[in-house]
Protein backbone atom coordinates (compact mmCIF):
# COMPACT_ATOMS: atom_id res chain seq x y z
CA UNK A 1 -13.90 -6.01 -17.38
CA UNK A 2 -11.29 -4.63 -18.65
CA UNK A 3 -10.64 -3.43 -22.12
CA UNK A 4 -6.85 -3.84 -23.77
CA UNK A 5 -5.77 -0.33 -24.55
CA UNK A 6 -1.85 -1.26 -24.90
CA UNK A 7 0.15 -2.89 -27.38
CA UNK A 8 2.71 -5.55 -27.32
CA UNK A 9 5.44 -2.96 -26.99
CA UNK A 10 3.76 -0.76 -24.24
CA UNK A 11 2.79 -4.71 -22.10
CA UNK A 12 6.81 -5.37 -22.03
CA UNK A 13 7.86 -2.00 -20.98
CA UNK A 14 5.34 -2.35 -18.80
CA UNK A 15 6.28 -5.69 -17.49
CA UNK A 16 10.12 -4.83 -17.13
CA UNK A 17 9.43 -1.38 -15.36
CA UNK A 18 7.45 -3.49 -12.80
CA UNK A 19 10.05 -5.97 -12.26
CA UNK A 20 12.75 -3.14 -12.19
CA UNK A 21 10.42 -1.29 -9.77
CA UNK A 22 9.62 -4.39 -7.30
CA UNK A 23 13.37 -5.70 -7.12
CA UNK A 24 14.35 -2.03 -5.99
CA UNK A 25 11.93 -1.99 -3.57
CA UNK A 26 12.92 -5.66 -2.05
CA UNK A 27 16.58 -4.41 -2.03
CA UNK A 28 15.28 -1.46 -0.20
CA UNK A 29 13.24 -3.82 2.28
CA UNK A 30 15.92 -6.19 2.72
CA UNK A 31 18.88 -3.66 3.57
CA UNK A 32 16.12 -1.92 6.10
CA UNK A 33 15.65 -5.06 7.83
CA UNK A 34 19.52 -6.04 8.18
CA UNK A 35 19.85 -2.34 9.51
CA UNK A 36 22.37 -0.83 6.32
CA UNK A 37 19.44 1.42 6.22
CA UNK A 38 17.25 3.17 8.77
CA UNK A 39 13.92 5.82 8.43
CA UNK A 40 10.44 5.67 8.14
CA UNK A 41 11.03 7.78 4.23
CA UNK A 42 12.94 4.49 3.06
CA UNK A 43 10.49 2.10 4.07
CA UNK A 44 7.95 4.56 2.75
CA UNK A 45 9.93 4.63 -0.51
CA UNK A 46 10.56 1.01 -0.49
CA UNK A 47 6.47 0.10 -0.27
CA UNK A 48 6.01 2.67 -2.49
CA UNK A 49 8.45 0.77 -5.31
CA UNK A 50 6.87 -2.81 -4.34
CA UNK A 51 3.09 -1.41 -5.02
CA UNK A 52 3.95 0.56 -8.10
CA UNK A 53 5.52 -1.98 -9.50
CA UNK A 54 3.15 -5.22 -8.83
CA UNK A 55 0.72 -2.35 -10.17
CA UNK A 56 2.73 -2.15 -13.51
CA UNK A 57 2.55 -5.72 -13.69
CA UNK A 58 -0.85 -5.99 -13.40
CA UNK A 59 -1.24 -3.44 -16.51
CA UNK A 60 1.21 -5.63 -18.24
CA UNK A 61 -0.64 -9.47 -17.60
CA UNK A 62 -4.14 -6.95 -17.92
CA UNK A 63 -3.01 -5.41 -21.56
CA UNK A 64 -4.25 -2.13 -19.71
CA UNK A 65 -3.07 1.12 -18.76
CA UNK A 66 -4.62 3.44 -16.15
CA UNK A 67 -3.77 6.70 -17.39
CA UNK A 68 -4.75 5.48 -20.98
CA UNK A 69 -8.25 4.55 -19.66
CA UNK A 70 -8.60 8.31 -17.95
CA UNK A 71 -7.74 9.92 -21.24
CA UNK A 72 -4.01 10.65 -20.58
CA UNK A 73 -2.23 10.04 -24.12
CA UNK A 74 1.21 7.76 -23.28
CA UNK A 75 3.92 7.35 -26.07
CA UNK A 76 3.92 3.74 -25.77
């Protein structure tokens, strides 16, 4: 299980980092697939953005942050 190691503060930035993070990397996805944009680095990019940020939700919804967890002190 795991253990809350974020605050209220540190869950929304969190949260709205994630969201940020995911929506760029739709808009990336999206304007690859109508053809504005073309290369393997922005699809790369693009999953990249969609992972990291489902990942920062999941810290968000979870109340926990991996870096916290392997020692790394974060300001928020």
């Amino acid at each position: 299980m795991l253990e809350c190691n974020i605050d209220a503060r540190g869950k929304a930035v969190r949260l709205l980092s994630g969201l940020a993070s995911l929506a760029a990397g739709l808009v990336l996805l999206s304007l690859t697939a109508a053809g504005v944009l073309d290369g393997q680095l922005v699809v790369v990019a693009a999953g990249a953005a969609v992972l990291g940020g489902g990942f920062a939700i999941f810290e968000a919804r979870a109340g926990w942050c991996a870096l916290r967890a392997m020692g790394i002190k974060t300001p928020l």
